[in-house]
C-alpha atoms as a PDB file:
ATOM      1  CA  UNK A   1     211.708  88.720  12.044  1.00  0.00           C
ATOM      2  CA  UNK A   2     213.851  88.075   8.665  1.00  0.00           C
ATOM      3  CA  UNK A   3     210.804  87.216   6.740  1.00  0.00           C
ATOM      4  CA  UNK A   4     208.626  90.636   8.193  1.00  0.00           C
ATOM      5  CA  UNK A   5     212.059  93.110   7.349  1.00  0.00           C
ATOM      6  CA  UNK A   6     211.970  91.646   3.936  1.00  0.00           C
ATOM      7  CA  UNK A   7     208.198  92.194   3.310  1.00  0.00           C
ATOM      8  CA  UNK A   8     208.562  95.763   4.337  1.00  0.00           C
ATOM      9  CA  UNK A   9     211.213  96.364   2.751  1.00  0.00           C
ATOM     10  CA  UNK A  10     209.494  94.862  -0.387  1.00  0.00           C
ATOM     11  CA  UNK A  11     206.508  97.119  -0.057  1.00  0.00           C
ATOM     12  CA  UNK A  12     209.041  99.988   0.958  1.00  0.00           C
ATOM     13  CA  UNK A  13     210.579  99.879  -2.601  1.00  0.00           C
ATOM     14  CA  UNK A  14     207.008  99.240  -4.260  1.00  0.00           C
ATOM     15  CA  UNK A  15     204.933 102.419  -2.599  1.00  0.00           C
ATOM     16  CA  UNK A  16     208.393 104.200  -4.117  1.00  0.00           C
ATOM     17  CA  UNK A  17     208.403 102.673  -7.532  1.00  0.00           C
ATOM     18  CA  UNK A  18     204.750 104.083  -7.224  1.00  0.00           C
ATOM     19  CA  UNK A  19     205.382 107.203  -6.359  1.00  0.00           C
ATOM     20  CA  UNK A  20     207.963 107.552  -9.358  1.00  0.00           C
ATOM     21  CA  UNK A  21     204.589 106.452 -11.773  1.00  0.00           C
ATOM     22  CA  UNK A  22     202.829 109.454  -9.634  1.00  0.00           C
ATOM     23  CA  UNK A  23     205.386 112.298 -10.627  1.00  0.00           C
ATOM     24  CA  UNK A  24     205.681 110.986 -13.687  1.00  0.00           C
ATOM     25  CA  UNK A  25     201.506 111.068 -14.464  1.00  0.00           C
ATOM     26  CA  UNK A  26     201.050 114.023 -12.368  1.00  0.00           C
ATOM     27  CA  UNK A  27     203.198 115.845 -14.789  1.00  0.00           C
ATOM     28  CA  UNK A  28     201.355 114.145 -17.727  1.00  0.00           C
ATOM     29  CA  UNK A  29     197.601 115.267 -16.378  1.00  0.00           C
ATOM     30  CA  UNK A  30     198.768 118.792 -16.121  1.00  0.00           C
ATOM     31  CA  UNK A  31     200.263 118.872 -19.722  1.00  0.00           C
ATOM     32  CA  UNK A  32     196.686 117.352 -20.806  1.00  0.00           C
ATOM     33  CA  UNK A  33     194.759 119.925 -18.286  1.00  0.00           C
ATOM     34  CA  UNK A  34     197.118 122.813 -19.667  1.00  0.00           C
ATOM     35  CA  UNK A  35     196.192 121.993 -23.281  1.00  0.00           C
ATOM     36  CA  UNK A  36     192.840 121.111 -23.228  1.00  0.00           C
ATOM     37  CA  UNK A  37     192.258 124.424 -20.971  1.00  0.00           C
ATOM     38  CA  UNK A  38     194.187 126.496 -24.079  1.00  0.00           C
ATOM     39  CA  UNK A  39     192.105 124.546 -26.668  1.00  0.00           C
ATOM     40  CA  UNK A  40     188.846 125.640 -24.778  1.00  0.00           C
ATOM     41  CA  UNK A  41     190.250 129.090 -24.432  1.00  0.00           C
ATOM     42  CA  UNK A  42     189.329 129.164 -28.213  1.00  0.00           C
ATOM     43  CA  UNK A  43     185.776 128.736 -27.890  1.00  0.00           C
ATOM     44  CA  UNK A  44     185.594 130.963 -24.719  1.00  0.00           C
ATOM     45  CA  UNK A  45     182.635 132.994 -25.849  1.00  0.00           C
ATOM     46  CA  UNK A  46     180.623 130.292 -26.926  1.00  0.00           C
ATOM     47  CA  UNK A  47     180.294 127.956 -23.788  1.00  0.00           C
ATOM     48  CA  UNK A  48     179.931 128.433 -20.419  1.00  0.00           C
ATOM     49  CA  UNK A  49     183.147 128.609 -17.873  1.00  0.00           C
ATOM     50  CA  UNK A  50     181.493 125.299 -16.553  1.00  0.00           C
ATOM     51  CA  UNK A  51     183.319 123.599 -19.007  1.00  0.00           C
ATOM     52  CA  UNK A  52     186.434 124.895 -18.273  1.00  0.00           C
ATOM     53  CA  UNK A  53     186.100 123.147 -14.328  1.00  0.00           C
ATOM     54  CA  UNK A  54     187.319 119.777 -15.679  1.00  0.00           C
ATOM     55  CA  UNK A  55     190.394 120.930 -16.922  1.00  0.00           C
ATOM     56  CA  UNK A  56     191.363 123.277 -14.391  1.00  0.00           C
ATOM     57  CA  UNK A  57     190.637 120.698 -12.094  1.00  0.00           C
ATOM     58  CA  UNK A  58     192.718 118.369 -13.436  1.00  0.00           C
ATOM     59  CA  UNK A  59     195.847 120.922 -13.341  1.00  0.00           C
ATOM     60  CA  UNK A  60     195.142 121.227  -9.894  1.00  0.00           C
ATOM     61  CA  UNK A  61     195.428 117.488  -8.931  1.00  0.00           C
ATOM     62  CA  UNK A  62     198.608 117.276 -11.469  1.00  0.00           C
ATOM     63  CA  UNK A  63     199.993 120.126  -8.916  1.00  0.00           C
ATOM     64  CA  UNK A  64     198.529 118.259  -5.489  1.00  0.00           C
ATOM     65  CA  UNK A  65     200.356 114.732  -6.781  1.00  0.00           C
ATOM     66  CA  UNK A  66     204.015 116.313  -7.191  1.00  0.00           C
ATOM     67  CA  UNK A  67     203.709 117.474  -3.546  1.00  0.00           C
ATOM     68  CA  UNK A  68     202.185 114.451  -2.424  1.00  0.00           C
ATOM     69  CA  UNK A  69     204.101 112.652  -4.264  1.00  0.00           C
ATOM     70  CA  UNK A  70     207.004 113.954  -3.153  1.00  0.00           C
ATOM     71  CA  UNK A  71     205.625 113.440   0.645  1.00  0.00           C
ATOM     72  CA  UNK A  72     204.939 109.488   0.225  1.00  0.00           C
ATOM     73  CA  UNK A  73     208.686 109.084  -0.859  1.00  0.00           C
ATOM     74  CA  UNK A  74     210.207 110.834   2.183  1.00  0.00           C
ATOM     75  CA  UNK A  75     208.034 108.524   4.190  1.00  0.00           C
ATOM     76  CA  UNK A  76     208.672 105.605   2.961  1.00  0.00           C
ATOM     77  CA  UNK A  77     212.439 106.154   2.457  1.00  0.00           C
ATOM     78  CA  UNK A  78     212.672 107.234   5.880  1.00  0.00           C
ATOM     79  CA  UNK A  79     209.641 104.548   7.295  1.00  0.00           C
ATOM     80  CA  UNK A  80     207.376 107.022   9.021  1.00  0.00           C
ATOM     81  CA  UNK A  81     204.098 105.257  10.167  1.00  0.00           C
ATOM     82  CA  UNK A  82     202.877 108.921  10.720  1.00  0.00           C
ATOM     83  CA  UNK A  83     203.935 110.366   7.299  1.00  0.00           C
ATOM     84  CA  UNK A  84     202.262 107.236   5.111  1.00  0.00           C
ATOM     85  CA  UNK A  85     199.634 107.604   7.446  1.00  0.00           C
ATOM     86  CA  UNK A  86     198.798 110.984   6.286  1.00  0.00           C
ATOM     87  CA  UNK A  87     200.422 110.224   2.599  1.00  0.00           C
ATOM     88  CA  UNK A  88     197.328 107.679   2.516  1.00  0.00           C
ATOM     89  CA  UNK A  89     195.082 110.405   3.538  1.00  0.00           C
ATOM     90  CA  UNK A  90     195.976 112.795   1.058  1.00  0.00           C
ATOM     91  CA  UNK A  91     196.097 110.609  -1.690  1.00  0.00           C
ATOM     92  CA  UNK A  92     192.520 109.066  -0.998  1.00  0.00           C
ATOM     93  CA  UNK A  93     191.571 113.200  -1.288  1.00  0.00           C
ATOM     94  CA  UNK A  94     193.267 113.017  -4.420  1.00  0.00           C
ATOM     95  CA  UNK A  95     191.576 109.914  -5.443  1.00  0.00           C
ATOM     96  CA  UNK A  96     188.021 111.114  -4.610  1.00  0.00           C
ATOM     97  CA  UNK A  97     188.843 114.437  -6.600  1.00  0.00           C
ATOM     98  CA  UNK A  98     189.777 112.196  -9.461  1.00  0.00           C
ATOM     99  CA  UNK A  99     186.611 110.337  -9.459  1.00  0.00           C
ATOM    100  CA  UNK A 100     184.799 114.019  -9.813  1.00  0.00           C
ATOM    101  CA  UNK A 101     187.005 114.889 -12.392  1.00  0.00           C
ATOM    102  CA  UNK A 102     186.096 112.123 -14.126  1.00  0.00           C
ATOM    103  CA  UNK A 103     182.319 112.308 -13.476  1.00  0.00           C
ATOM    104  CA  UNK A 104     182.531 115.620 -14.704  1.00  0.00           C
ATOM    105  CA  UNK A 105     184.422 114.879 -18.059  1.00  0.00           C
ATOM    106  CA  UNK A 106     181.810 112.647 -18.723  1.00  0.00           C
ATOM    107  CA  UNK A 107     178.888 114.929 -18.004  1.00  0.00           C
ATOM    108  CA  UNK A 108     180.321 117.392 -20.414  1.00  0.00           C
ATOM    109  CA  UNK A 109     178.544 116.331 -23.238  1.00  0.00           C
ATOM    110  CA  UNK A 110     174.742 116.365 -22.012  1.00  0.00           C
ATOM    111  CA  UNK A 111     173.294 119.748 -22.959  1.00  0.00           C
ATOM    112  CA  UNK A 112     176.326 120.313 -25.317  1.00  0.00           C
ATOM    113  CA  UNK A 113     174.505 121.255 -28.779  1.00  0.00           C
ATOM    114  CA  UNK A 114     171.876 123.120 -27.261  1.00  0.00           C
ATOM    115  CA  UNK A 115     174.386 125.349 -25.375  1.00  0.00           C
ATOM    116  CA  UNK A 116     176.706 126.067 -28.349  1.00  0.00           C
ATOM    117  CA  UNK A 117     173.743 126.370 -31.177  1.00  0.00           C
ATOM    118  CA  UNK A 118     172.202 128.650 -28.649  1.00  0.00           C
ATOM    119  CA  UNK A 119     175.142 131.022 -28.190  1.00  0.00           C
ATOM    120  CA  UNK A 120     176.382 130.697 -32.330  1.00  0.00           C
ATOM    121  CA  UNK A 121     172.950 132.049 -33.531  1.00  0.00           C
ATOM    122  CA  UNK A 122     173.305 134.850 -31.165  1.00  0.00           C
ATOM    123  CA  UNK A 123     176.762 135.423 -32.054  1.00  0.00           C
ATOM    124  CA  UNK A 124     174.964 135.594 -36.103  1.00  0.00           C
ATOM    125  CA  UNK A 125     172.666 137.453 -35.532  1.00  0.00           C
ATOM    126  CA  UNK A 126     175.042 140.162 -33.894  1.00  0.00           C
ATOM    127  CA  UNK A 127     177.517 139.846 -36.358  1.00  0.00           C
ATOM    128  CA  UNK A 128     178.233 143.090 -37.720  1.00  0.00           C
ATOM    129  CA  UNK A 129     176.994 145.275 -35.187  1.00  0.00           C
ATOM    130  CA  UNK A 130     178.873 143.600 -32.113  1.00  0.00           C
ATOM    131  CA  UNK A 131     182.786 144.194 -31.977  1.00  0.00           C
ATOM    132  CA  UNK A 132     183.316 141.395 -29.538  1.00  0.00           C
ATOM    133  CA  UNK A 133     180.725 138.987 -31.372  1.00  0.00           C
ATOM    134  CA  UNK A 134     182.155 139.464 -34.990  1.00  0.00           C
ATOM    135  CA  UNK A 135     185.757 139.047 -34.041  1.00  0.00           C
ATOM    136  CA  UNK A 136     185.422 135.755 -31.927  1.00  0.00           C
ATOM    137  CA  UNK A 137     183.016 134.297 -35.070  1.00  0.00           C
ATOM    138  CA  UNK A 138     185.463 135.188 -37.446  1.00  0.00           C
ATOM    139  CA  UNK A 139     188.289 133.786 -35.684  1.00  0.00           C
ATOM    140  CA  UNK A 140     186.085 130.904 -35.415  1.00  0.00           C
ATOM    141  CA  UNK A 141     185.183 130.442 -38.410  1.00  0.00           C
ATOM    142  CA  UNK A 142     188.781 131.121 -39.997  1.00  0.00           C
ATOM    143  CA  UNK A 143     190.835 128.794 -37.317  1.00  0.00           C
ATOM    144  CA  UNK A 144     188.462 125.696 -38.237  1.00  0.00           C
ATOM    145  CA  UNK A 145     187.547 126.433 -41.091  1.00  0.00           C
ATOM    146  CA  UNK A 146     183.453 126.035 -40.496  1.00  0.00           C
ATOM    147  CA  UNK A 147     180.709 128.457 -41.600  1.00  0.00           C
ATOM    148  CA  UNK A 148     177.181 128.960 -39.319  1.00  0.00           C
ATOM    149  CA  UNK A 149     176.197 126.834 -37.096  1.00  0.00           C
ATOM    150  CA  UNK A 150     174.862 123.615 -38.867  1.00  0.00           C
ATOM    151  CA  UNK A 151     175.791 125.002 -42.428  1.00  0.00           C
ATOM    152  CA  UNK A 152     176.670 128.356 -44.031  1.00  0.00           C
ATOM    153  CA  UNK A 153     173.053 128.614 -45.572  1.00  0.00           C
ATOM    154  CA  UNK A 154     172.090 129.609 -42.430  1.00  0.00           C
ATOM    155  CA  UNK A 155     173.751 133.291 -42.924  1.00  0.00           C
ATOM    156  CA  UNK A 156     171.417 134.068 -45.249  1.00  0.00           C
ATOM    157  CA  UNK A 157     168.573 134.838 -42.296  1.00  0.00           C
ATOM    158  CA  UNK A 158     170.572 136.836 -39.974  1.00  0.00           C
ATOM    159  CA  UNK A 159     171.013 140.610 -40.615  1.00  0.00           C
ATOM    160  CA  UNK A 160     174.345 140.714 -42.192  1.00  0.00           C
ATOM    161  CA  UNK A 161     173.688 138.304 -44.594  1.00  0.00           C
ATOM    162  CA  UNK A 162     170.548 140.157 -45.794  1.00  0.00           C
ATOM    163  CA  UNK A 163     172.318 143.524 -46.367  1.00  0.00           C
ATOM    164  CA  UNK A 164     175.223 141.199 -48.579  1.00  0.00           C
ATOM    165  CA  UNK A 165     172.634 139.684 -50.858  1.00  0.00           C
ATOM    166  CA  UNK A 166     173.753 137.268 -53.084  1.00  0.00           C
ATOM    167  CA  UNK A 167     177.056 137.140 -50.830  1.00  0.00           C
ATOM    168  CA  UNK A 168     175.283 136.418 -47.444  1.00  0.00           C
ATOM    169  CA  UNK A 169     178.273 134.862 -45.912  1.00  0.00           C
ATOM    170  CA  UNK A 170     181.561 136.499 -44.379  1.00  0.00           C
ATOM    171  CA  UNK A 171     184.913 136.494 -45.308  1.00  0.00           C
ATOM    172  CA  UNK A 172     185.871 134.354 -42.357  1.00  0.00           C
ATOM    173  CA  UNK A 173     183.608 131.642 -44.142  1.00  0.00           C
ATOM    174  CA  UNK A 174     186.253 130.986 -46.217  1.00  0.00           C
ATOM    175  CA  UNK A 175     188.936 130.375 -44.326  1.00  0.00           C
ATOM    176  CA  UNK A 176     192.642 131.752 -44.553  1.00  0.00           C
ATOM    177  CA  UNK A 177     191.759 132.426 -48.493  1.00  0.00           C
ATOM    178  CA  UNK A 178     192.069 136.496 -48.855  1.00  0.00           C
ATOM    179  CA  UNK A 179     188.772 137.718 -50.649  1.00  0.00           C
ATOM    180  CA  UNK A 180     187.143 141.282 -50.759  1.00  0.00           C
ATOM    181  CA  UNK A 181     184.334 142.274 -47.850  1.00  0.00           C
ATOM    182  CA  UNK A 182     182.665 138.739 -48.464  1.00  0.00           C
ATOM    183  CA  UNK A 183     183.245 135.132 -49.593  1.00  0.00           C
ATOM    184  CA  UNK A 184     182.695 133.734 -52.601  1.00  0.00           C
ATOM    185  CA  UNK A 185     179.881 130.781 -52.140  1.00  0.00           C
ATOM    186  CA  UNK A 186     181.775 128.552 -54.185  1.00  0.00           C
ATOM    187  CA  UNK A 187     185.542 128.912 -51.435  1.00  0.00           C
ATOM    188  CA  UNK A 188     182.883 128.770 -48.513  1.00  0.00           C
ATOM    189  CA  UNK A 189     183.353 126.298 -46.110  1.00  0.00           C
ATOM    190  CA  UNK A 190     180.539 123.849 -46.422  1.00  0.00           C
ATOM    191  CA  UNK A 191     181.109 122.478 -42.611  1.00  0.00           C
ATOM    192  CA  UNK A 192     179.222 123.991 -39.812  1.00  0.00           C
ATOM    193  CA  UNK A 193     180.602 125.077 -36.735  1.00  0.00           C
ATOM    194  CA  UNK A 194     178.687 123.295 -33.819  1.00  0.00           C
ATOM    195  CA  UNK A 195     179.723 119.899 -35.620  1.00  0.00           C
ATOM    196  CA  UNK A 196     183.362 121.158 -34.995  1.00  0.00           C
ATOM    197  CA  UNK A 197     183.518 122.112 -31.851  1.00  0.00           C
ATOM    198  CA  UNK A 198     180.683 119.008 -30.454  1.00  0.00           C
ATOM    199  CA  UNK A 199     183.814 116.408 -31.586  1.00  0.00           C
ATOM    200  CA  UNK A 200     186.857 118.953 -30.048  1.00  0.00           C
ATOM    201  CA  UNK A 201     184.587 119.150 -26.575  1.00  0.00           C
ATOM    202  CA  UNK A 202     183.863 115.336 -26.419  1.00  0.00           C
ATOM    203  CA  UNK A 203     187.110 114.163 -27.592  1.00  0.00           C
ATOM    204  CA  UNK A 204     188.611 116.099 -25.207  1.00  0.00           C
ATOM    205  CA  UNK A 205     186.221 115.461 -22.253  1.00  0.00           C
ATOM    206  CA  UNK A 206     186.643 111.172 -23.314  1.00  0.00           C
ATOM    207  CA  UNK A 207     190.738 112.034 -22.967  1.00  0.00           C
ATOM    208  CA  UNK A 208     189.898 113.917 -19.769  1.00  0.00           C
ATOM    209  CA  UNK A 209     187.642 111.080 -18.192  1.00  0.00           C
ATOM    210  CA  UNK A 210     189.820 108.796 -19.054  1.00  0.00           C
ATOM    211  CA  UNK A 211     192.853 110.204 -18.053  1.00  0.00           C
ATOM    212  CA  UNK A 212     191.261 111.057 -14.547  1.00  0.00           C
ATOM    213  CA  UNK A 213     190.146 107.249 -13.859  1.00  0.00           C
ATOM    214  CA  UNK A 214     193.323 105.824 -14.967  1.00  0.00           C
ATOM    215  CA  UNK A 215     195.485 108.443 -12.799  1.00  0.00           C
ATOM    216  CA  UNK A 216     192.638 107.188 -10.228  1.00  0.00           C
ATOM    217  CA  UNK A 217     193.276 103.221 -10.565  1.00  0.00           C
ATOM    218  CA  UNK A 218     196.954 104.136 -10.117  1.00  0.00           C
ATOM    219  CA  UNK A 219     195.922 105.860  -7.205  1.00  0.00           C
ATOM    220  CA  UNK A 220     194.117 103.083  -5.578  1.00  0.00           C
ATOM    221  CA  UNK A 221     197.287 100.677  -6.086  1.00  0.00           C
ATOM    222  CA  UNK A 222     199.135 103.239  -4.170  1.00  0.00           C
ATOM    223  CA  UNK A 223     196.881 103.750  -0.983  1.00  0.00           C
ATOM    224  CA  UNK A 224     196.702 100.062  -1.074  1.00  0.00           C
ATOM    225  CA  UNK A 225     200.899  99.491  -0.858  1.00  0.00           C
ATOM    226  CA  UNK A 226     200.973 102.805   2.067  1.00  0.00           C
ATOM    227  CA  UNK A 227     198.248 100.946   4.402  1.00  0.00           C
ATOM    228  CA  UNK A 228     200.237  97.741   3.756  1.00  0.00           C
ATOM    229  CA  UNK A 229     203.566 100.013   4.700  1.00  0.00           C
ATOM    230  CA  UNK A 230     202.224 101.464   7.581  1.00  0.00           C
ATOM    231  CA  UNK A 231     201.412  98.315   8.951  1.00  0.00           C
ATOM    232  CA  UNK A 232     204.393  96.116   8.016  1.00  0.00           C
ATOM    233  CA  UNK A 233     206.337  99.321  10.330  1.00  0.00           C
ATOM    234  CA  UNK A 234     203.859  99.357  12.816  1.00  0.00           C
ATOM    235  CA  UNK A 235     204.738  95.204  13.061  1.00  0.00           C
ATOM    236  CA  UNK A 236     208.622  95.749  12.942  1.00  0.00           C
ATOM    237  CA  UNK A 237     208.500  98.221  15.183  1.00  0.00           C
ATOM    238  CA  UNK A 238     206.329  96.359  17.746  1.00  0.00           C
ATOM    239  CA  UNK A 239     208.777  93.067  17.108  1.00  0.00           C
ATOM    240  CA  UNK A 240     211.695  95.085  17.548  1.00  0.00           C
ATOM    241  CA  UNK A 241     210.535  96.591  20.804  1.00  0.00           C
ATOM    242  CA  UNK A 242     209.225  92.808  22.217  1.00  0.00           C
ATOM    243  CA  UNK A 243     213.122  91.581  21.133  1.00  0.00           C
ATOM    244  CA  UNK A 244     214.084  94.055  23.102  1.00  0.00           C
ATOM    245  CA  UNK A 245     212.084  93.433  26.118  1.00  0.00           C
ATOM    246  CA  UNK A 246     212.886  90.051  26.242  1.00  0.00           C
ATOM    247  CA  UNK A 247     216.863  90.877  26.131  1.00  0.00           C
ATOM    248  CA  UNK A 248     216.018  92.974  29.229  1.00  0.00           C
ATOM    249  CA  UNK A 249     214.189  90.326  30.711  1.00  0.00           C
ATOM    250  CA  UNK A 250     217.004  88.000  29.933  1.00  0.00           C
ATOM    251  CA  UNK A 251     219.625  90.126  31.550  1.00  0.00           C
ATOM    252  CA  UNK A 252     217.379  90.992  34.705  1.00  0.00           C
ATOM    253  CA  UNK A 253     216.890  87.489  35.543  1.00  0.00           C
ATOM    254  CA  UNK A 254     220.501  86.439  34.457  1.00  0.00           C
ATOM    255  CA  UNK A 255     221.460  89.130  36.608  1.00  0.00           C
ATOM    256  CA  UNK A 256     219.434  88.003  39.571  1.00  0.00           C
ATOM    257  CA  UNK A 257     220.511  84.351  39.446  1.00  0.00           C
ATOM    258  CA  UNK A 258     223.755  85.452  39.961  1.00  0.00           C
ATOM    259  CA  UNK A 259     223.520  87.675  42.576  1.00  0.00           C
ATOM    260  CA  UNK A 260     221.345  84.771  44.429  1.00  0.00           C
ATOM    261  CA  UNK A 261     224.194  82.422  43.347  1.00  0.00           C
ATOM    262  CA  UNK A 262     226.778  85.074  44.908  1.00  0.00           C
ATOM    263  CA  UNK A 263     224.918  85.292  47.991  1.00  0.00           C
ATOM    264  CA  UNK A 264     224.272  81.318  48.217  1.00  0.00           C
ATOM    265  CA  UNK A 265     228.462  80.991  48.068  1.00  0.00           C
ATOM    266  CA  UNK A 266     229.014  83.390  50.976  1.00  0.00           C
ATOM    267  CA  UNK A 267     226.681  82.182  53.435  1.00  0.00           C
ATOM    268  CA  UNK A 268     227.907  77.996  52.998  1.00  0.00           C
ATOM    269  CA  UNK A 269     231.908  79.486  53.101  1.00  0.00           C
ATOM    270  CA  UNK A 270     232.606  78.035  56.964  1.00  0.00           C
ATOM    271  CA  UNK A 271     234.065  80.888  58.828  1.00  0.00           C
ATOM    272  CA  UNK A 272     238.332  80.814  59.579  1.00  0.00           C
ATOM    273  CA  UNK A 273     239.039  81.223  63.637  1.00  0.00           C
ATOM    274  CA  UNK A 274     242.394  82.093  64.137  1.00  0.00           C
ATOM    275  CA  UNK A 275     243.589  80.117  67.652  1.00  0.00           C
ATOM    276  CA  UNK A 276     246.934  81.095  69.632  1.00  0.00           C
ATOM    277  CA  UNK A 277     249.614  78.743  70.340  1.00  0.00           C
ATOM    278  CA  UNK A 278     250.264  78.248  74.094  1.00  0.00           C
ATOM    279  CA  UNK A 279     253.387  80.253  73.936  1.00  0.00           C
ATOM    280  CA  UNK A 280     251.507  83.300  72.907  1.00  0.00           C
ATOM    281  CA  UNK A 281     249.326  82.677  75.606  1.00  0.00           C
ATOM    282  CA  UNK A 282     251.809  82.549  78.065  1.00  0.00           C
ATOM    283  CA  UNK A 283     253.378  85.908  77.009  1.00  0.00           C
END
């Protein structure tokens, strides 16, 4: 009984230590969610909202392990079969979400140049003559300091470049560096843009994956310590309750023997007859 108190209570105080790693990487996943989702947010008109999901979805499991988090300690502190029970549920949702999270990190990548070429050249060849088109390419261009889309040669075929002439590129070509309507080829950034943001998306989507499975592993180790919880209470409990059985059983038949034992003494006492004296007889 000694030796099954002091495993629970050992694997009481690990599924805690656990949980402490949980808030503390929970709040570390949605700092890398939050950034990576602002860092995106600068490339918004270029790709799709598809790969945006990762991030956001990795905010939302930062959010789902503080309050699960939060629910394994009060269970274990207060050893609740029933709350690890569903503590262990919740986190093996979290764990499987995780695992997407992950999968879908590492997906990012395929179909990644043709996407971004596909919407740059657009952006190009509407540059000029679309508000929204010029303003996100120049802030583009200007914030990471890139020109076209695999060099800025390629400005000279789209229709801005061809009224400019000699100048085919933009100003934003050129960085922060302030210049008249156009950039002078020799300031021009010689860099294009779809290199630049390829390596921002997959570093980030690497840091995402891996972030994801290693949150995940952690994970794992936790489910593992709450089933081993659950059933180091579910033994106590069921020892406790057979100690106590016993001491009832113990006191039943304790009691019994001495009520046969009380019984036993009456029945062999020989019986007192009180006999009168002759004189009392006489009277």
């Amino acid at each position: 009984m000694a030796d099954l108190n002091l495993g629970m209570k050992c694997i009481k105080y690990m599924l805690l230590t656990v949980n402490a790693m949980f808030l503390l990487t929970a709040t570390l996943i949605i700092m890398i969610g939050v950034t990576i989702h602002s860092l995106y947010g600068n490339f918004t008109y270029f790709i799709e909202a598809a790969y945006f999901s990762p991030a956001s979805l990795l905010i939302a499991i930062g959010i789902i392990m503080l309050i699960v988090s939060l629910f394994g300690c009060f269970g274990a502190a207060k050893e609740s079969t029933c709350l690890i029970n569903i503590f262990s549920l919740l986190l093996s949702l979290v764990f499987i979400m995780e695992i997407s999270a992950a999968i879908a990190a590492y997906s990012l990548p395929s179909g990644l140049n043709e996407m971004i070429s596909g919407n740059l050249n657009d952006s190009m060849q509407l540059y000029g003559e679309n508000t929204m088109a010029t303003k996100e390419l120049d802030v583009l261009q200007s914030k990471w300091i890139c020109c076209g889309v695999n060099d800025y040669k390629e400005w000279e075929n789209t229709p801005y470049g061809n009224k400019l002439g000699d100048d085919f590129v933009p100003k934003s070509c050129c960085g922060h560096s302030e210049h008249g309507e156009s950039c002078d080829i020799t300031d021009v950034a010689k860099s294009g843009c779809l290199r630049q943001m390829k390596d921002i998306i997959s570093n980030s989507a690497i840091l995402l994956g891996t972030g994801s499975l290693t949150v995940a592993f952690i994970q794992f180790i936790g489910i593992v310590f709450s089933i081993m919880l659950a059933k180091a209470i579910r033994q106590a409990k069921t020892e406790r309750e057979r100690r106590r059985w016993e001491i009832r059983e113990q006191m039943a038949n304790a009691y019994s023997q001495m009520e046969r034992h009380h019984g036993k003494t009456l029945d062999n006492t020989t019986p007192v007859i009180y006999v009168p004296s002759i004189g009392q007889t006489q009277a």
